[in-house]
Protein backbone atom coordinates (compact mmCIF):
# COMPACT_ATOMS: atom_id res chain seq x y z
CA UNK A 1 0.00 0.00 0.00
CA UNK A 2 1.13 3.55 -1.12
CA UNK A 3 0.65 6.43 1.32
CA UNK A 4 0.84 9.90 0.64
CA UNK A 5 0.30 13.56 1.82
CA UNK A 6 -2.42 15.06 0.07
CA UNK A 7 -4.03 18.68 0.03
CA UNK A 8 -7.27 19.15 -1.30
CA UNK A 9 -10.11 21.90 -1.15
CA UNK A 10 -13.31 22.32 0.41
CA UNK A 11 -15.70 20.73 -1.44
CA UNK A 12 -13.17 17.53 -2.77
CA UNK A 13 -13.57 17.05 1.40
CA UNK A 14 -17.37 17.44 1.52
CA UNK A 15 -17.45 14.75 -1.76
CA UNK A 16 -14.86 12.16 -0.30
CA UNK A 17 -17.04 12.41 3.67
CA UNK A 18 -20.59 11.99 1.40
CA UNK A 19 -18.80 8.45 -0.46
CA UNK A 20 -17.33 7.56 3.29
CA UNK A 21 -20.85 7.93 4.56
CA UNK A 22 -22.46 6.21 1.88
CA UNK A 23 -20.28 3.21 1.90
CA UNK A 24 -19.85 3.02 5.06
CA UNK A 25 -16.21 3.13 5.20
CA UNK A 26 -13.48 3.63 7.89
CA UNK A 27 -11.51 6.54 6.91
CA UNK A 28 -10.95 8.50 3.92
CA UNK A 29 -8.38 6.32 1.94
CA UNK A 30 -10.89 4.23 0.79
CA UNK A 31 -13.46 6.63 0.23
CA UNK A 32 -10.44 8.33 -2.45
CA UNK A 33 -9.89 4.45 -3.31
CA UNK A 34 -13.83 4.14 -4.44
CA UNK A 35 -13.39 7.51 -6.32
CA UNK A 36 -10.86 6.55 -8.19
CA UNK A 37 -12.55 2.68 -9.43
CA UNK A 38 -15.37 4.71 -10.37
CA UNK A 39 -13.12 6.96 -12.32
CA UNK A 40 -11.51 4.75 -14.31
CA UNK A 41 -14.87 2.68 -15.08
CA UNK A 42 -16.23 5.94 -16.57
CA UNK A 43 -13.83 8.07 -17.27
CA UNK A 44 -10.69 6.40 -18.69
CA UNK A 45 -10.53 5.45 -22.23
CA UNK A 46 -12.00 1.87 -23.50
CA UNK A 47 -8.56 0.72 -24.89
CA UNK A 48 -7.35 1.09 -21.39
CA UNK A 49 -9.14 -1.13 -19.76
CA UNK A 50 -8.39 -5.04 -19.79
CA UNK A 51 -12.05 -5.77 -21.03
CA UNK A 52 -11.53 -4.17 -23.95
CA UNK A 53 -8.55 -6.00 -25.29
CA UNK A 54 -10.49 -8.95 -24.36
CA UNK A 55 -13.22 -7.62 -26.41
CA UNK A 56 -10.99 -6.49 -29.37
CA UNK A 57 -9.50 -10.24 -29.68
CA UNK A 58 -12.91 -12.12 -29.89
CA UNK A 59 -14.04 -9.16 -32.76
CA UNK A 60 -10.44 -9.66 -34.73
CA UNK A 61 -11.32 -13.89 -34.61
CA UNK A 62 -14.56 -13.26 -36.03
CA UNK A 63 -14.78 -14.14 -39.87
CA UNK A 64 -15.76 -10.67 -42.23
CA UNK A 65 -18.55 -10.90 -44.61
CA UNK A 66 -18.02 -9.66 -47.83
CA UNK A 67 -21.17 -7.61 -49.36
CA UNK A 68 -19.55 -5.67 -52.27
CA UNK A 69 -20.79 -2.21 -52.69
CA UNK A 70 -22.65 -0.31 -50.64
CA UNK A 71 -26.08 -1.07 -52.46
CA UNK A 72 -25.82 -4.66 -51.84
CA UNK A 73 -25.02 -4.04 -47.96
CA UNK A 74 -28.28 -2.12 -48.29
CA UNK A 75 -30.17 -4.83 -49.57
CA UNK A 76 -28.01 -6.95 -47.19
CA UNK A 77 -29.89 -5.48 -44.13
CA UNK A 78 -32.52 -3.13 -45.24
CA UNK A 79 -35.38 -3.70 -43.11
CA UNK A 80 -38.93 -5.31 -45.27
């Protein structure tokens, strides 16, 4: 486990005691530790996170379909 010295304002404070309360958690650490999961779930770019390679290997095993020009990928999948 890392610690560290942190300074952080007001209302970063009143955010990481609402998460603490809400979670019901011991001390402030892992209220910053939830933050920062939820972060990277939404924030963080898709080709950072392991699921996504995951993702990107089954797509790149899958077999293409060939449809030729764009008016037979219309008739392809146009809806009757």
């Amino acid at each position: 486990m890392v610690q560290a010295i942190i300074n952080i304002n007001k209302k970063a404070n009143r955010i990481l005691n609402i998460v603490k309360a809400k979670y019901d958690l011991k001390n402030k650490s892992e209220a910053i530790n939830i933050v920062t999961e939820e972060y990277a779930e939404e924030i963080l770019e898709p080709q950072l996170r392991p699921e996504y390679i995951k993702k990107l290997g089954k797509i790149k095993k899958e077999k293409s379909v060939k449809v030729g020009s764009l008016g037979n990928l219309r008739k392809r999948y146009e809806m009757k």
